[in-house]
N, C-alpha and C. Protein backbone atom coordinates (compact mmCIF):
# COMPACT_ATOMS: atom_id res chain seq x y z
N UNK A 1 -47.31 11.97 54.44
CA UNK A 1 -48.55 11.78 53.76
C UNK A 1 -49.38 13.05 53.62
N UNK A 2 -48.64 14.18 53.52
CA UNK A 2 -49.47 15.28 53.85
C UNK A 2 -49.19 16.33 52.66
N UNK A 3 -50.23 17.16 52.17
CA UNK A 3 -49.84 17.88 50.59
C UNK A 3 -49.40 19.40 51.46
N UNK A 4 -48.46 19.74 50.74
CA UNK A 4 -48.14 20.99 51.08
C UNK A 4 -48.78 22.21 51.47
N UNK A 5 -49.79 22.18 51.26
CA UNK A 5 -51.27 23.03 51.59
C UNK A 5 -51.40 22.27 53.36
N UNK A 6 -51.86 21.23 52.91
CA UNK A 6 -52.18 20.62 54.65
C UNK A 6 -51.07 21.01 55.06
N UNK A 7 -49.79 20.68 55.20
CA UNK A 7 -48.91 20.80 56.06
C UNK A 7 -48.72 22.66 56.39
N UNK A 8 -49.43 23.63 55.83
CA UNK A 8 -49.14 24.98 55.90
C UNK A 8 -50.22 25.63 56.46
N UNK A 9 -51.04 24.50 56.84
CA UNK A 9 -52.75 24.81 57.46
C UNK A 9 -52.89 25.47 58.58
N UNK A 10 -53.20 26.67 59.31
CA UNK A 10 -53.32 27.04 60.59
C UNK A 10 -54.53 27.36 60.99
N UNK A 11 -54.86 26.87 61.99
CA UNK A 11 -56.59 27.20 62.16
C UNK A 11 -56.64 28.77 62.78
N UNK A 12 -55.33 29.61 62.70
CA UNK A 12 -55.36 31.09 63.67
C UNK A 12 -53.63 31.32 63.15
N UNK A 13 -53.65 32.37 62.96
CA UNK A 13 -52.30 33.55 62.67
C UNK A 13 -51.74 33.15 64.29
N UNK A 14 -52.21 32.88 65.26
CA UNK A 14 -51.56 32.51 66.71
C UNK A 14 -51.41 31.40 66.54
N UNK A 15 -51.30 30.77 65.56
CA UNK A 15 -50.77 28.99 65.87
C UNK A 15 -49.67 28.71 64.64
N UNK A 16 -48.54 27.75 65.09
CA UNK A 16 -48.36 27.23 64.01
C UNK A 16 -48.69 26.22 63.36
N UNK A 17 -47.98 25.87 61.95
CA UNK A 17 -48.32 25.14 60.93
C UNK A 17 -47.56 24.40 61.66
N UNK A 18 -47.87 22.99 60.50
CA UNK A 18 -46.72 21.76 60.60
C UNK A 18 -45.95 22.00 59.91
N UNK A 19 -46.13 22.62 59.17
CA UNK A 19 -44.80 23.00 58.20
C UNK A 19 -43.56 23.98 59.06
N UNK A 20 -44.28 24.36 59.81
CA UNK A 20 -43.60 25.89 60.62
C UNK A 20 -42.45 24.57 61.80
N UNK A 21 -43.30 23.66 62.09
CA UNK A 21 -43.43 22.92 63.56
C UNK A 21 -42.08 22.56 62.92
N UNK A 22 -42.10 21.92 61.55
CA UNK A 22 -41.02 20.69 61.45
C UNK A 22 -39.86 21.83 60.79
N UNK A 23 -40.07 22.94 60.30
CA UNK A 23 -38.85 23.52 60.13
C UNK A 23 -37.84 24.01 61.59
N UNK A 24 -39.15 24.06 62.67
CA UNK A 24 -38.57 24.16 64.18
C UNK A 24 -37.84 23.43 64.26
N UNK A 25 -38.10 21.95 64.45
CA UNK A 25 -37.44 20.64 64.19
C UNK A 25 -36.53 20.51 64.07
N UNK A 26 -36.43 20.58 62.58
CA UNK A 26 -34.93 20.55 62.04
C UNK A 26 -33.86 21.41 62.07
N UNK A 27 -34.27 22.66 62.81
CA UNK A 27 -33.04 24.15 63.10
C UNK A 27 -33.10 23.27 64.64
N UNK A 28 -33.66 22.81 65.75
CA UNK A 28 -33.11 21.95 66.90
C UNK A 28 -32.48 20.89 67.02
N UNK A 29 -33.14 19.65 66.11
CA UNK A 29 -32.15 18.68 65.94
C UNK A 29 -31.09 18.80 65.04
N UNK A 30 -31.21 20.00 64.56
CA UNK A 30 -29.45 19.71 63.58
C UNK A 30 -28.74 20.50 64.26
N UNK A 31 -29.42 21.38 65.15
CA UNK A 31 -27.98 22.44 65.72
C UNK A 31 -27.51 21.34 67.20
N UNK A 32 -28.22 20.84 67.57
CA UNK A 32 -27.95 19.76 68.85
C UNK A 32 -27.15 18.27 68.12
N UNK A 33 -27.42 18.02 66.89
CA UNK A 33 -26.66 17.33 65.94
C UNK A 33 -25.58 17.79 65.86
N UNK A 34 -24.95 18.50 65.78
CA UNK A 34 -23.69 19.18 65.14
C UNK A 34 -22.78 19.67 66.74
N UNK A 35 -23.42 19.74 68.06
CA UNK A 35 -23.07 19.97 68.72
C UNK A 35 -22.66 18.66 69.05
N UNK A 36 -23.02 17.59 68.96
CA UNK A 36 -22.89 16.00 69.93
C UNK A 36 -21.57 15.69 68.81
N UNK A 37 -22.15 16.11 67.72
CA UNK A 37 -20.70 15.84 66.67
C UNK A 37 -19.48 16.54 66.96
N UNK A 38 -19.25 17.87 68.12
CA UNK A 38 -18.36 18.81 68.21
C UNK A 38 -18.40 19.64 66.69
N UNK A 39 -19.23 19.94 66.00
CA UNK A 39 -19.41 20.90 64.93
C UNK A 39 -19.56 21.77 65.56
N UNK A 40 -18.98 23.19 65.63
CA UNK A 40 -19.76 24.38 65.57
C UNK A 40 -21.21 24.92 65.05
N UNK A 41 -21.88 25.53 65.38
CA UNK A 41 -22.94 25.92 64.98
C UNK A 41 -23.19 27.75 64.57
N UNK A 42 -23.57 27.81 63.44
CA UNK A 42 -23.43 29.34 63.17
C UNK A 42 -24.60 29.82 63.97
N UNK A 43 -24.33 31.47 64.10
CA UNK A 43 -24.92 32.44 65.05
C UNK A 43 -26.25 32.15 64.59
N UNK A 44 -27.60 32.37 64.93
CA UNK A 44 -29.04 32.34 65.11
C UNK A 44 -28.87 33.79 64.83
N UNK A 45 -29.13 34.23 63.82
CA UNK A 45 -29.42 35.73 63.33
C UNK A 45 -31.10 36.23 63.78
N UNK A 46 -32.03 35.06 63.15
CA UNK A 46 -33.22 35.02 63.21
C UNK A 46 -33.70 34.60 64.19
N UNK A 47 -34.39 35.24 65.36
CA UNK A 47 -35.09 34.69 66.54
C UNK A 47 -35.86 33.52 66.37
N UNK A 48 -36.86 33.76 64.95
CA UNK A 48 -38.01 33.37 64.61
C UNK A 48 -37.22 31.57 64.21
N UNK A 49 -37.44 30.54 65.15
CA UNK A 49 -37.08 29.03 64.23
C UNK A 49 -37.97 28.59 63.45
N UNK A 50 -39.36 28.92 63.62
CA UNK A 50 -40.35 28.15 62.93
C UNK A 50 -40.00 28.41 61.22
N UNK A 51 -39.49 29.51 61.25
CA UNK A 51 -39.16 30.49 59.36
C UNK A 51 -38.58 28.62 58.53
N UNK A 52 -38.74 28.71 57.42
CA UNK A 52 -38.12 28.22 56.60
C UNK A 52 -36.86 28.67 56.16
N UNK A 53 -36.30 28.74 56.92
CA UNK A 53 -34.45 28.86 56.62
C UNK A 53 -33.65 28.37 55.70
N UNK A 54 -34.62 27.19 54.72
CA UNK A 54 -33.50 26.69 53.73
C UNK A 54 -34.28 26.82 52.79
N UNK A 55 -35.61 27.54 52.59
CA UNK A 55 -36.31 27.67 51.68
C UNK A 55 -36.52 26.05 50.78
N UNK A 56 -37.00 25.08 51.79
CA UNK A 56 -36.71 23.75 51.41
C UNK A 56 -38.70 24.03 51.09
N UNK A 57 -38.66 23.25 50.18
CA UNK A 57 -40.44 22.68 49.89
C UNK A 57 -40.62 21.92 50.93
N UNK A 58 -42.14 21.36 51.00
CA UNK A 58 -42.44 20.76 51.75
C UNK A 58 -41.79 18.93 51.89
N UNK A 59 -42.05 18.78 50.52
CA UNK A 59 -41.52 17.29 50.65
C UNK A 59 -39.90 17.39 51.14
N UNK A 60 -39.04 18.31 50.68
CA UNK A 60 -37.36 18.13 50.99
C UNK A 60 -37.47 18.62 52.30
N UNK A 61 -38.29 19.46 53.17
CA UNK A 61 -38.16 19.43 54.15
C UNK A 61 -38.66 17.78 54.93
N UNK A 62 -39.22 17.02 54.83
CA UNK A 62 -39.77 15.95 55.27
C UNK A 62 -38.34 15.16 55.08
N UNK A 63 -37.75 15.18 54.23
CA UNK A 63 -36.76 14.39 53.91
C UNK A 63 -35.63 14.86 54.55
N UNK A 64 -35.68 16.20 54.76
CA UNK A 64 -34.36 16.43 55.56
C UNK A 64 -34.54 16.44 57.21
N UNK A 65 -35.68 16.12 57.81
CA UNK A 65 -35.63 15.86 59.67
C UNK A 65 -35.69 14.64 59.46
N UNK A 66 -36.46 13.60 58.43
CA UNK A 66 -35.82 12.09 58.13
C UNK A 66 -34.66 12.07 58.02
N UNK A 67 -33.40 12.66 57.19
CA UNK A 67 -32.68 12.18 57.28
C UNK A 67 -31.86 12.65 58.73
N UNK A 68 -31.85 13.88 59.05
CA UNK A 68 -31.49 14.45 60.46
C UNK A 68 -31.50 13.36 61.65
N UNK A 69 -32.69 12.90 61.58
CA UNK A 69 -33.23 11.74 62.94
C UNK A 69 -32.24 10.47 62.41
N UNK A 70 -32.35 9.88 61.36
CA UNK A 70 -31.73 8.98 60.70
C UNK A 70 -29.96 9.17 61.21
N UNK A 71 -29.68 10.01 61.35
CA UNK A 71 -28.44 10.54 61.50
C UNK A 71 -27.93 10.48 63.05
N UNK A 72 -29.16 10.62 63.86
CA UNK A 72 -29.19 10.71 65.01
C UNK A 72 -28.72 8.97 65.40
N UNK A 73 -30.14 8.21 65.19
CA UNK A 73 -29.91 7.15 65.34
C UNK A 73 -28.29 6.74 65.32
N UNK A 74 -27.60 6.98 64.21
CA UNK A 74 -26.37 6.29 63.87
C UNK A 74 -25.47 7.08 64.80
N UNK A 75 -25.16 8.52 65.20
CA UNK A 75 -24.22 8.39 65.81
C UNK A 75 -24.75 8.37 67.47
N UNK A 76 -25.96 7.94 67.99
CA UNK A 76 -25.85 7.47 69.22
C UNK A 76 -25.10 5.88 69.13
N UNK A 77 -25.91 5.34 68.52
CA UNK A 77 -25.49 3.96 68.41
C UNK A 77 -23.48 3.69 68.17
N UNK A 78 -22.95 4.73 67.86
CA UNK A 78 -21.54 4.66 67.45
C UNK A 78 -21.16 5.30 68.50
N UNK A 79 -21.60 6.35 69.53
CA UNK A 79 -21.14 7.11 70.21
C UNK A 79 -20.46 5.92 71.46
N UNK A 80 -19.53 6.59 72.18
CA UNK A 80 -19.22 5.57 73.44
C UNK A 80 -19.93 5.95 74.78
N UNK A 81 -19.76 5.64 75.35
CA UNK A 81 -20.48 5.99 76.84
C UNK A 81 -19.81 7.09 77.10
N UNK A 82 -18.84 7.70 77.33
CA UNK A 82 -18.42 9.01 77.61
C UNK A 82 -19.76 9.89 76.97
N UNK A 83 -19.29 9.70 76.04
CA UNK A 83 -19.95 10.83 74.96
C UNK A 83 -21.26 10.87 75.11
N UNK A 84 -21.76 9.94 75.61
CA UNK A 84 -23.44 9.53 75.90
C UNK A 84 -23.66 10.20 77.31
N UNK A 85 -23.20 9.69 77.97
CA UNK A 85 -23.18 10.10 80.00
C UNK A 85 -22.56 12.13 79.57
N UNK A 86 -21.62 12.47 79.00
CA UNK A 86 -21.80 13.92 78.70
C UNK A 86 -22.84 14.64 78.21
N UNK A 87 -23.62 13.74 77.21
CA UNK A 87 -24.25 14.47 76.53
C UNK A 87 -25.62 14.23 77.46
N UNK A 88 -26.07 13.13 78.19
CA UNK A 88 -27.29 13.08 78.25
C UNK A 88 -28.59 13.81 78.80
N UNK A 89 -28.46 14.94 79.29
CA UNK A 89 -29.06 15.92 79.79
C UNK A 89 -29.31 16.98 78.17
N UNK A 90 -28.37 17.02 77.40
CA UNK A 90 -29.06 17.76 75.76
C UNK A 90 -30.15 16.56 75.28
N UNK A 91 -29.31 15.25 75.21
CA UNK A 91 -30.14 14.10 74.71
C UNK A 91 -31.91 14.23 75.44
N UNK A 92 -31.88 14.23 76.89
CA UNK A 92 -32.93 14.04 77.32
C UNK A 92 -33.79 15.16 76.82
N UNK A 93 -33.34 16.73 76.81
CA UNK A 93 -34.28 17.36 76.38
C UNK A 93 -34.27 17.50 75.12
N UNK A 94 -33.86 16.89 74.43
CA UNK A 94 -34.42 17.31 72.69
C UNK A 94 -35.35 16.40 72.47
N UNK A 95 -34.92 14.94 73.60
CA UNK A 95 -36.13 13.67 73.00
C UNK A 95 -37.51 14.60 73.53
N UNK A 96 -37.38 15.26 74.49
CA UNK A 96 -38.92 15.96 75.31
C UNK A 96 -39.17 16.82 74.15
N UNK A 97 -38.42 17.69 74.15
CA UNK A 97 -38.41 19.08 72.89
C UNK A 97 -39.27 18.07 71.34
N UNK A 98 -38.82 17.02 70.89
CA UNK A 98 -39.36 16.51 69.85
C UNK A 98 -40.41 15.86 69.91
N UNK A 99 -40.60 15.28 70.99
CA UNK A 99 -41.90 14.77 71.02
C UNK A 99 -43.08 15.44 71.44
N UNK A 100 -42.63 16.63 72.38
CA UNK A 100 -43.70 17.45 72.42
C UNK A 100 -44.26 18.13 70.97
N UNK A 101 -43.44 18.47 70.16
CA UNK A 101 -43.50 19.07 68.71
C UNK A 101 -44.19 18.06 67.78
N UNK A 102 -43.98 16.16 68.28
CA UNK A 102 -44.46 15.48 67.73
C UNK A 102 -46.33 15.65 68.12
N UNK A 103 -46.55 15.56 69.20
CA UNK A 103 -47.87 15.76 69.48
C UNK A 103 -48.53 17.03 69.14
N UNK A 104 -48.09 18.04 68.93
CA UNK A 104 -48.47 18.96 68.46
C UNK A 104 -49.04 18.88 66.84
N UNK A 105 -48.23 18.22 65.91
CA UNK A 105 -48.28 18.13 64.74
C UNK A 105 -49.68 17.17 64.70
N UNK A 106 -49.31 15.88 65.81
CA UNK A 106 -50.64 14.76 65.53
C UNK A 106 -51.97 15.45 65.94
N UNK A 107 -51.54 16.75 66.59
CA UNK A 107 -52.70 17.57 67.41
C UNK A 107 -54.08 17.92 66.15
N UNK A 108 -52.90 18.98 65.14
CA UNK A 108 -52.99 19.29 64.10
C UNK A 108 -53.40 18.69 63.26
N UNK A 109 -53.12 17.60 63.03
CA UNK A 109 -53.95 16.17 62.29
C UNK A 109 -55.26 16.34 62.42
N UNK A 110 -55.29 16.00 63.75
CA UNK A 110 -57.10 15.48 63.94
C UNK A 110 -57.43 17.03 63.85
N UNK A 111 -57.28 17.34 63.96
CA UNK A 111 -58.35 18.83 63.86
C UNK A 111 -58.50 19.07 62.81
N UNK A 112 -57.44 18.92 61.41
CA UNK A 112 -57.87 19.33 60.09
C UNK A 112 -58.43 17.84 59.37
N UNK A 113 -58.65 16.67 60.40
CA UNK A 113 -58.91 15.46 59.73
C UNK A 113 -58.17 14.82 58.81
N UNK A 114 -56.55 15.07 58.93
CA UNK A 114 -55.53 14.11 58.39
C UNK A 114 -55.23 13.05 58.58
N UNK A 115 -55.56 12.52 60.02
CA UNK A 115 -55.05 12.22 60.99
C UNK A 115 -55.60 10.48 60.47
N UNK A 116 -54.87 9.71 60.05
CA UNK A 116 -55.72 7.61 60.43
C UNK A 116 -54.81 7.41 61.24
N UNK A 117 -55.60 7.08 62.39
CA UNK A 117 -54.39 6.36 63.45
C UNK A 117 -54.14 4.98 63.27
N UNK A 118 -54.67 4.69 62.12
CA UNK A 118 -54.09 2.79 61.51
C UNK A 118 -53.34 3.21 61.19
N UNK A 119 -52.72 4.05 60.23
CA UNK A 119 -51.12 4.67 59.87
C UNK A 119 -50.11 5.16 60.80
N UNK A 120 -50.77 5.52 62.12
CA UNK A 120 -49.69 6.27 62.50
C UNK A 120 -49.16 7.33 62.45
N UNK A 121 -47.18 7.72 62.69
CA UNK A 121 -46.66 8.90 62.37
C UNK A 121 -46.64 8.87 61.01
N UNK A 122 -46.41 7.36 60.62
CA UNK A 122 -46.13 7.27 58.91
C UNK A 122 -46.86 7.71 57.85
N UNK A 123 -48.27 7.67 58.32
CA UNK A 123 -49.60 7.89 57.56
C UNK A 123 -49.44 9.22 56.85
């Protein structure tokens, strides 16, 4: 629910955007994606994760940690218990890693007054 301007809003050159937050996002959950899948993952050239790496706009970025998470969902739910009991120590910290990133973003909300908490994350 957020225009590309809001989502690029920083109240200080020392903070990030949401835009910055969720491109973080999606370079963590897809490289931890691709690892639970046994994908390889290419080298991290760029220190910097917050960068826009796919030069995605704002809306295709929204659509691509939707579909990322979306993705998630399905192969826990398919995964077997091996694969779950191996993995669950990455699992546990990406759910921390994302939700801390989630509160950060809702942080960001209320401070630039985006924020209806009748909506929610969805809002």
């Amino acid at each position: 629910g957020l225009t590309e301007e809001q989502a690029k809003w920083k109240p200080s050159e020392a903070t990030n955007s949401i835009f910055e937050i969720v491109n973080h996002l999606i370079f963590y959950n897809q490289r931890y994606l691709n690892r639970f899948k046994d994908i390889p993952n290419e080298k991290n050239k760029d220190n910097n994760t917050f960068t826009n790496r796919e030069k995605l706009s704002w809306d295709a970025a929204v659509k691509r940690i939707q579909n990322i998470m979306s993705e998630w969902t399905e192969v826990v739910r398919e995964a077997g218990e091996n694969k779950l009991d191996n993995m669950a120590l990455e699992l546990a910290h990406l759910t921390i890693h994302t939700t801390y990133h989630t509160g950060q973003i809702i942080y960001i909300r209320k401070w630039q007054g985006t924020w209806n908490p009748q909506d929610g994350v969805n809002g």
